[in-house]
N, C-alpha and C. Protein backbone atom coordinates (compact mmCIF):
# COMPACT_ATOMS: atom_id res chain seq x y z
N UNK A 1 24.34 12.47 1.61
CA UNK A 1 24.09 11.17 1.00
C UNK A 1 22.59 10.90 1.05
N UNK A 2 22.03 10.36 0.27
CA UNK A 2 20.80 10.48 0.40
C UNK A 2 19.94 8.82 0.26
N UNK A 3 19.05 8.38 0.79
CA UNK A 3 18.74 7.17 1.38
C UNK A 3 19.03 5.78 0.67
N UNK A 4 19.47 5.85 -0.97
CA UNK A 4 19.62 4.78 -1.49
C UNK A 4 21.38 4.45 -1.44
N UNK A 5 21.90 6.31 -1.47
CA UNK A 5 23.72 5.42 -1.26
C UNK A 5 23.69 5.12 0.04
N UNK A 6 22.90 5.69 0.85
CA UNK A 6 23.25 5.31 2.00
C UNK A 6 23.27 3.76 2.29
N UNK A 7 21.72 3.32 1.76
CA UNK A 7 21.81 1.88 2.19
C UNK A 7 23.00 1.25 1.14
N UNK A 8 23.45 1.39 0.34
CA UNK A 8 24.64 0.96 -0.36
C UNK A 8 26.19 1.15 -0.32
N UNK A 9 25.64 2.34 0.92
CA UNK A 9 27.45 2.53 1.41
C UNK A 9 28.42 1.28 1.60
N UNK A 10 28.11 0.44 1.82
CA UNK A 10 29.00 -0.33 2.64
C UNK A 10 29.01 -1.93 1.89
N UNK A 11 28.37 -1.54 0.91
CA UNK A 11 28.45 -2.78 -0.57
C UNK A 11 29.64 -2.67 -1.39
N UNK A 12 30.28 -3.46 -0.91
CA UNK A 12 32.00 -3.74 -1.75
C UNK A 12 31.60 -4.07 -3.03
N UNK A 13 30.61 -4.53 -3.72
CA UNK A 13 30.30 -5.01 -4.80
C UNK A 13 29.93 -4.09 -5.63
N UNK A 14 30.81 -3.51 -7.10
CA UNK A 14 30.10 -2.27 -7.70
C UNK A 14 28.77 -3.24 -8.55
N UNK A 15 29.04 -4.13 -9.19
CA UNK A 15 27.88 -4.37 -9.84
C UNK A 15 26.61 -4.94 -8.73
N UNK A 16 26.69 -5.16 -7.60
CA UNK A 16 25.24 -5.50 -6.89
C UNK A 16 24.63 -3.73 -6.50
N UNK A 17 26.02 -2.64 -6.57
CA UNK A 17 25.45 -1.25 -6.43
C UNK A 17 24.59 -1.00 -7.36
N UNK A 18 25.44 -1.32 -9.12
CA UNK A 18 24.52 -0.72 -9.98
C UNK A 18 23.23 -1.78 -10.39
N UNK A 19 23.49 -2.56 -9.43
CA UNK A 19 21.57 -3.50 -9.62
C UNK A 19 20.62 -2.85 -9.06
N UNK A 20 21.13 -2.29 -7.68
CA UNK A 20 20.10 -1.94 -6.86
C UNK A 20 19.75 -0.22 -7.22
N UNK A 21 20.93 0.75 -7.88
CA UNK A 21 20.40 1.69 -8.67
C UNK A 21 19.43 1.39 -9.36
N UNK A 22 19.32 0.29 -10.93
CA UNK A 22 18.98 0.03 -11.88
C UNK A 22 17.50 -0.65 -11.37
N UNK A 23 17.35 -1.21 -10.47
CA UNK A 23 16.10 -1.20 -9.92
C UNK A 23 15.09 -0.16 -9.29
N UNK A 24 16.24 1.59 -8.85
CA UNK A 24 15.54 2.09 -8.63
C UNK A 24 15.29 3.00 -9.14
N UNK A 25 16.05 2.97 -10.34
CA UNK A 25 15.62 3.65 -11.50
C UNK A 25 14.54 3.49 -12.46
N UNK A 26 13.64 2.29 -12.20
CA UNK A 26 13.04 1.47 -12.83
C UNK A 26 11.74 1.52 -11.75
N UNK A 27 11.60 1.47 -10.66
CA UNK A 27 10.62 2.20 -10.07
C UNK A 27 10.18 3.74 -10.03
N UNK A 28 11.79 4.19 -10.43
CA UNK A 28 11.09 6.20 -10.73
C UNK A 28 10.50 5.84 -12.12
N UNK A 29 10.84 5.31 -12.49
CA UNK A 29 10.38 5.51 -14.38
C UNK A 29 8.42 4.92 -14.13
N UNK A 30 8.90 3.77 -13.56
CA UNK A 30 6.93 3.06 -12.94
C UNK A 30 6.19 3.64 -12.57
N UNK A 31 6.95 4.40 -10.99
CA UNK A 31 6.16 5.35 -10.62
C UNK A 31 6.44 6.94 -10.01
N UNK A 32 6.83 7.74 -10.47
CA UNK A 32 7.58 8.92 -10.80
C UNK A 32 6.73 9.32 -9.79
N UNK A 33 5.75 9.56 -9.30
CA UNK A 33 5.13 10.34 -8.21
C UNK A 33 5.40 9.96 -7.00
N UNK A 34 6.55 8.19 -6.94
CA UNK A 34 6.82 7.65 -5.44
C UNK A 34 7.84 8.50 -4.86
N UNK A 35 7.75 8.53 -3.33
CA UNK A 35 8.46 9.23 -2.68
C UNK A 35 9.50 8.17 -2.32
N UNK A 36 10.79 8.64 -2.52
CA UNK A 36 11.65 7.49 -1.76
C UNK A 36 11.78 7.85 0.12
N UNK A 37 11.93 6.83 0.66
CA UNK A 37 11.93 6.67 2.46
C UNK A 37 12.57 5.98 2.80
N UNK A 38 12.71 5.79 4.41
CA UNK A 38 13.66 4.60 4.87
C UNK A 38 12.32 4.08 5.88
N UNK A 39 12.39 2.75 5.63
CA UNK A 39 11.24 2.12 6.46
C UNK A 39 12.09 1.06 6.72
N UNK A 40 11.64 0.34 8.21
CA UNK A 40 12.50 -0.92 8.62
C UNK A 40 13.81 -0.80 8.06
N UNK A 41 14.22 0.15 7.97
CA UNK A 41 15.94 -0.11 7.71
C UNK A 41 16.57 0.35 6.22
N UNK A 42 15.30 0.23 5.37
CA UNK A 42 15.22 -0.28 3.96
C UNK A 42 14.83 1.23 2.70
N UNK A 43 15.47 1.08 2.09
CA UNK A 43 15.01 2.33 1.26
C UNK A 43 13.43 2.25 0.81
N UNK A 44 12.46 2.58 0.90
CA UNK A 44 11.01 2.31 0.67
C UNK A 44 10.32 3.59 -0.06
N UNK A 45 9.48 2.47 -1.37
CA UNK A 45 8.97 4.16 -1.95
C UNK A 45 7.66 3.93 -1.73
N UNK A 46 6.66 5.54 -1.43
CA UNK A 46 5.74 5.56 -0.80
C UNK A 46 4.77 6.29 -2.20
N UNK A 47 3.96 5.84 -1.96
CA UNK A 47 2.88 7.26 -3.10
C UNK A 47 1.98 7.15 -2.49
N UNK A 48 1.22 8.58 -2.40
CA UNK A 48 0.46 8.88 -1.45
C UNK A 48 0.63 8.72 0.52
N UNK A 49 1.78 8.58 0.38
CA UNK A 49 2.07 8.17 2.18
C UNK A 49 1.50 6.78 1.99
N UNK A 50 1.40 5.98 0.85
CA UNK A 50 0.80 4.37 1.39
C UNK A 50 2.12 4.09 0.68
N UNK A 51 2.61 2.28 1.13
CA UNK A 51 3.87 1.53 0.98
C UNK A 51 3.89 1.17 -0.64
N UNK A 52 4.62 1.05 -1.29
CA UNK A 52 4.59 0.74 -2.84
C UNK A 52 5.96 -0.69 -2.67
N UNK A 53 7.09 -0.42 -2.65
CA UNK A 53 7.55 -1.71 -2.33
C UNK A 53 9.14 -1.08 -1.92
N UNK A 54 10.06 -2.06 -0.91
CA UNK A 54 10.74 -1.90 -0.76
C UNK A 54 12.14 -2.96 -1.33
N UNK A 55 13.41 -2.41 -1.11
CA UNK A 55 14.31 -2.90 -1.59
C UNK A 55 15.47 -2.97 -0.44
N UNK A 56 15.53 -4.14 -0.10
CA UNK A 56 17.04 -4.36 0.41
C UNK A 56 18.27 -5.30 0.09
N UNK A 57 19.69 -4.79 -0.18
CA UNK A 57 20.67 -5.75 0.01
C UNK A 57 21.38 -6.92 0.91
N UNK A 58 20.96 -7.95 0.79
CA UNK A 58 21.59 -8.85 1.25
C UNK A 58 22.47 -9.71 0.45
N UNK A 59 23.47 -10.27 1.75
CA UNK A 59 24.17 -11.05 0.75
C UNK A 59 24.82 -11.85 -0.51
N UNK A 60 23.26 -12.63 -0.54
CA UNK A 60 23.38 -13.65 -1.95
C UNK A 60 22.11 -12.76 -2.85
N UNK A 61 21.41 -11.84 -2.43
CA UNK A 61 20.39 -11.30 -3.54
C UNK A 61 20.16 -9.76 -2.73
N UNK A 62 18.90 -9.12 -3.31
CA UNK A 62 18.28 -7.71 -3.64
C UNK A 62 16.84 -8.20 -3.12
N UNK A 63 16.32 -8.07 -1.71
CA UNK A 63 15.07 -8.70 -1.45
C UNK A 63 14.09 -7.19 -1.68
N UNK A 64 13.29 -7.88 -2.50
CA UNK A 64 12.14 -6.99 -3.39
C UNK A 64 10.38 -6.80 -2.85
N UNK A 65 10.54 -5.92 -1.56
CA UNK A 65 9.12 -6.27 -0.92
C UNK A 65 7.94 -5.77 -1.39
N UNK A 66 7.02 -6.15 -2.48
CA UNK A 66 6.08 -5.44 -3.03
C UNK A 66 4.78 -4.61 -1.74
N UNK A 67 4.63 -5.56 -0.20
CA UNK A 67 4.44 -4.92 0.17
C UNK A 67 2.61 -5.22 0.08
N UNK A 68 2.00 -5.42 1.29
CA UNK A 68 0.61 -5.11 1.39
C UNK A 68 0.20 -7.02 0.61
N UNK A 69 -0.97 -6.91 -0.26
CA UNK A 69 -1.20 -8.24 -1.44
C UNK A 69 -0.19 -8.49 -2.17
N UNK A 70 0.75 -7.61 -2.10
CA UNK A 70 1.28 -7.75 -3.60
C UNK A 70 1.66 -8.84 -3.74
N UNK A 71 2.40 -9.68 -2.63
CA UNK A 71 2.77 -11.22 -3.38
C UNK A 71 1.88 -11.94 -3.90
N UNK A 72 0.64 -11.32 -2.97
CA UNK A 72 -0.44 -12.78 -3.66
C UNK A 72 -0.51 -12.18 -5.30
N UNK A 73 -0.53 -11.29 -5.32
CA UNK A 73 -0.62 -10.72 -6.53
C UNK A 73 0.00 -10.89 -8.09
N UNK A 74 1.58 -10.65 -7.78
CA UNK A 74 2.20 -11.31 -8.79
C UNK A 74 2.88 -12.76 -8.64
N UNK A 75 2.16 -13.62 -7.30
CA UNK A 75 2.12 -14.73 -7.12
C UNK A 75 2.52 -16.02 -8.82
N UNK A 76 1.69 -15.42 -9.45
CA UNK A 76 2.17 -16.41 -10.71
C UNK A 76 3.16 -15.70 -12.11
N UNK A 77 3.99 -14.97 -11.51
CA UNK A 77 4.73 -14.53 -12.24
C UNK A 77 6.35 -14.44 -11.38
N UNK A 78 6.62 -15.13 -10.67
CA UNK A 78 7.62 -15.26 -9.87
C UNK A 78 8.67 -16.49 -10.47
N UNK A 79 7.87 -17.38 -11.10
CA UNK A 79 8.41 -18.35 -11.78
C UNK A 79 9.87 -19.38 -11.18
N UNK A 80 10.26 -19.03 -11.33
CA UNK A 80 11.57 -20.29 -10.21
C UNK A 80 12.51 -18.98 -9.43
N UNK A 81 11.83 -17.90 -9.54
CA UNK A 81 12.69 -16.96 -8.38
C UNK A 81 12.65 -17.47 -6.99
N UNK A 82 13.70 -17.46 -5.82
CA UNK A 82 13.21 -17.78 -4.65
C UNK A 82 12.22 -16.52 -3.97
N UNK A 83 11.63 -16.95 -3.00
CA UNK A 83 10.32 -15.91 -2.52
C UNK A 83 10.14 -16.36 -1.41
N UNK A 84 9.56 -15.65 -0.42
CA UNK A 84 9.02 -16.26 0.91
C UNK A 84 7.45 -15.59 0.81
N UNK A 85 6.73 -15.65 1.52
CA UNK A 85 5.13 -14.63 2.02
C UNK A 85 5.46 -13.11 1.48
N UNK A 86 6.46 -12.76 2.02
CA UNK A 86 6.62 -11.08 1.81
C UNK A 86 7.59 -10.55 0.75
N UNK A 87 8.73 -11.83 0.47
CA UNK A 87 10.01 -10.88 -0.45
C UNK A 87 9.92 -11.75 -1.56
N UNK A 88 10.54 -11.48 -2.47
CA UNK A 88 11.25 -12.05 -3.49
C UNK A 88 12.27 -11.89 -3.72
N UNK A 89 13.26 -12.89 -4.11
CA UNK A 89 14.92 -12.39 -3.94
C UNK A 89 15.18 -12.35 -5.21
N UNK A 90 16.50 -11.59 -5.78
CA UNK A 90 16.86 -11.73 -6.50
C UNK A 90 18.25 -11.85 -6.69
N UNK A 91 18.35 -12.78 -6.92
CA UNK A 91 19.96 -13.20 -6.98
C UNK A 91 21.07 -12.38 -7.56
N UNK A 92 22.00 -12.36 -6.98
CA UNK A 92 23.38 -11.53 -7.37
C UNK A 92 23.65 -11.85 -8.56
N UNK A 93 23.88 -13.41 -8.70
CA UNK A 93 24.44 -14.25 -9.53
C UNK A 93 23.25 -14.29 -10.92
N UNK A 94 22.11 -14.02 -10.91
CA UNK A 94 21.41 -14.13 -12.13
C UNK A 94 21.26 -12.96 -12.70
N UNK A 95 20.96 -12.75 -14.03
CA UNK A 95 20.09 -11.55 -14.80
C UNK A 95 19.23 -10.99 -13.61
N UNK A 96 18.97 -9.45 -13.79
CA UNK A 96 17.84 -8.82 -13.23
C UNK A 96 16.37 -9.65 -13.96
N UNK A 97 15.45 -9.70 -13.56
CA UNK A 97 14.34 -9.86 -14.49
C UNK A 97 13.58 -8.47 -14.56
N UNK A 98 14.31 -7.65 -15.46
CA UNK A 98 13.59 -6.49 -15.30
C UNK A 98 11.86 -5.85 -16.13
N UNK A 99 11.85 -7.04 -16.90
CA UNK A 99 10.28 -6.94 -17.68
C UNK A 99 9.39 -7.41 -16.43
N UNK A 100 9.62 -8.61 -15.60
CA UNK A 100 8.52 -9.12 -14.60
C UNK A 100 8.69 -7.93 -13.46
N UNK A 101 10.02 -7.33 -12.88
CA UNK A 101 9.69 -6.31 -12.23
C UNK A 101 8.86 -4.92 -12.48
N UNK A 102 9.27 -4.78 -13.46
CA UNK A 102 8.55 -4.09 -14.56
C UNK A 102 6.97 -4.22 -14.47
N UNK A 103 6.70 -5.14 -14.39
CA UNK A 103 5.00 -6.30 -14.29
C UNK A 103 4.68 -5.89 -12.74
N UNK A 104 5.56 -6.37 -11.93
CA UNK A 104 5.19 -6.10 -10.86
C UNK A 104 5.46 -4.53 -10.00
N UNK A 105 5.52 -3.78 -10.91
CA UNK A 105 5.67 -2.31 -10.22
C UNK A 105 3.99 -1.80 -10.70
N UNK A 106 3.86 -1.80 -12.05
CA UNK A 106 2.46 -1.60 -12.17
C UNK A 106 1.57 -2.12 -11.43
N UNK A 107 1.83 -3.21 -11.22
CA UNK A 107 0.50 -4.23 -9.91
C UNK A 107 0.47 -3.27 -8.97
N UNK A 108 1.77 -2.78 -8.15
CA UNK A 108 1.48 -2.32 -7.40
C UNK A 108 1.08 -0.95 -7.27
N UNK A 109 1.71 0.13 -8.49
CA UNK A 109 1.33 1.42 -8.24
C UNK A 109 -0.40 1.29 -8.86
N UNK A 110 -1.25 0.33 -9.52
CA UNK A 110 -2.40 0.12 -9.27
C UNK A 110 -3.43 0.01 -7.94
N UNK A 111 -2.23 -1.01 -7.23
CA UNK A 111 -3.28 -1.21 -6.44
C UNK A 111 -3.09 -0.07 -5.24
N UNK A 112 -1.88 0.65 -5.20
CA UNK A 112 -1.19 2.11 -3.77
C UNK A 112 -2.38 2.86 -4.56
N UNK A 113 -2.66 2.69 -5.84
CA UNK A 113 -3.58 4.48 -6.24
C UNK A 113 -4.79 3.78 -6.12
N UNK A 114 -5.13 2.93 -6.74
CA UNK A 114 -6.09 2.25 -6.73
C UNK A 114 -7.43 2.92 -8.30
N UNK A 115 -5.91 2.86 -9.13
CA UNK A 115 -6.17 2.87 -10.71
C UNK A 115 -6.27 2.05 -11.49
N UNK A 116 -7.17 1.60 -12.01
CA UNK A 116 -7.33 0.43 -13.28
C UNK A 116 -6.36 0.33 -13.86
N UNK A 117 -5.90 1.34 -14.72
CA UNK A 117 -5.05 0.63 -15.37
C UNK A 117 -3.11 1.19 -15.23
């Protein structure tokens, strides 16, 4: 089994499974050179051995840790998502927002390589 069913073994929910695939399918496509890992518990993709962002299941959402600035970063593109300092959640119950994640995977594989564009 390998680190993403793992953290999803035990999710009775098939559609919060295929969110948290579909999110990490959407970071290989962002950033195809990230390594997937388990950090704090959590499936975490790395490029270059530096943190790019992690993903965990909880309950009522999919907490989305960009990890390092990154919140301050896509700070104004979070829009009425809930968020704390470090995560952003994403609710079970809503649409993925997969264009702003989308937004915010580039922020970050910019700022892990530390490539313009």
């Amino acid at each position: 089994m390998d680190i993403l069913d793992d953290h999803i073994a035990n999710v009775t929910s098939p559609e919060v499974k295929e969110r948290v695939r579909t999110l990490a399918a959407l970071i290989a496509e962002e950033a195809p050179e990230a390594l997937l890992t388990r950090s704090y518990g959590m499936p975490a993709w790395k490029v270059g051995g530096k943190p790019l962002v992690y993903l965990a299941v909880c309950r009522e959402h999919i907490g989305f840790y960009p990890t390092g600035t990154g919140m301050s970063s896509i700070a104004d593109d979070l829009g009425d998502l809930p968020h704390s300092k470090g995560a952003v959640q994403l609710p079970h119950d809503l649409p993925l927002p997969m264009e702003r994640v989308r937004r915010w995977l580039r922020v970050r594989v910019r700022q892990t390589t530390g490539s313009p564009s």
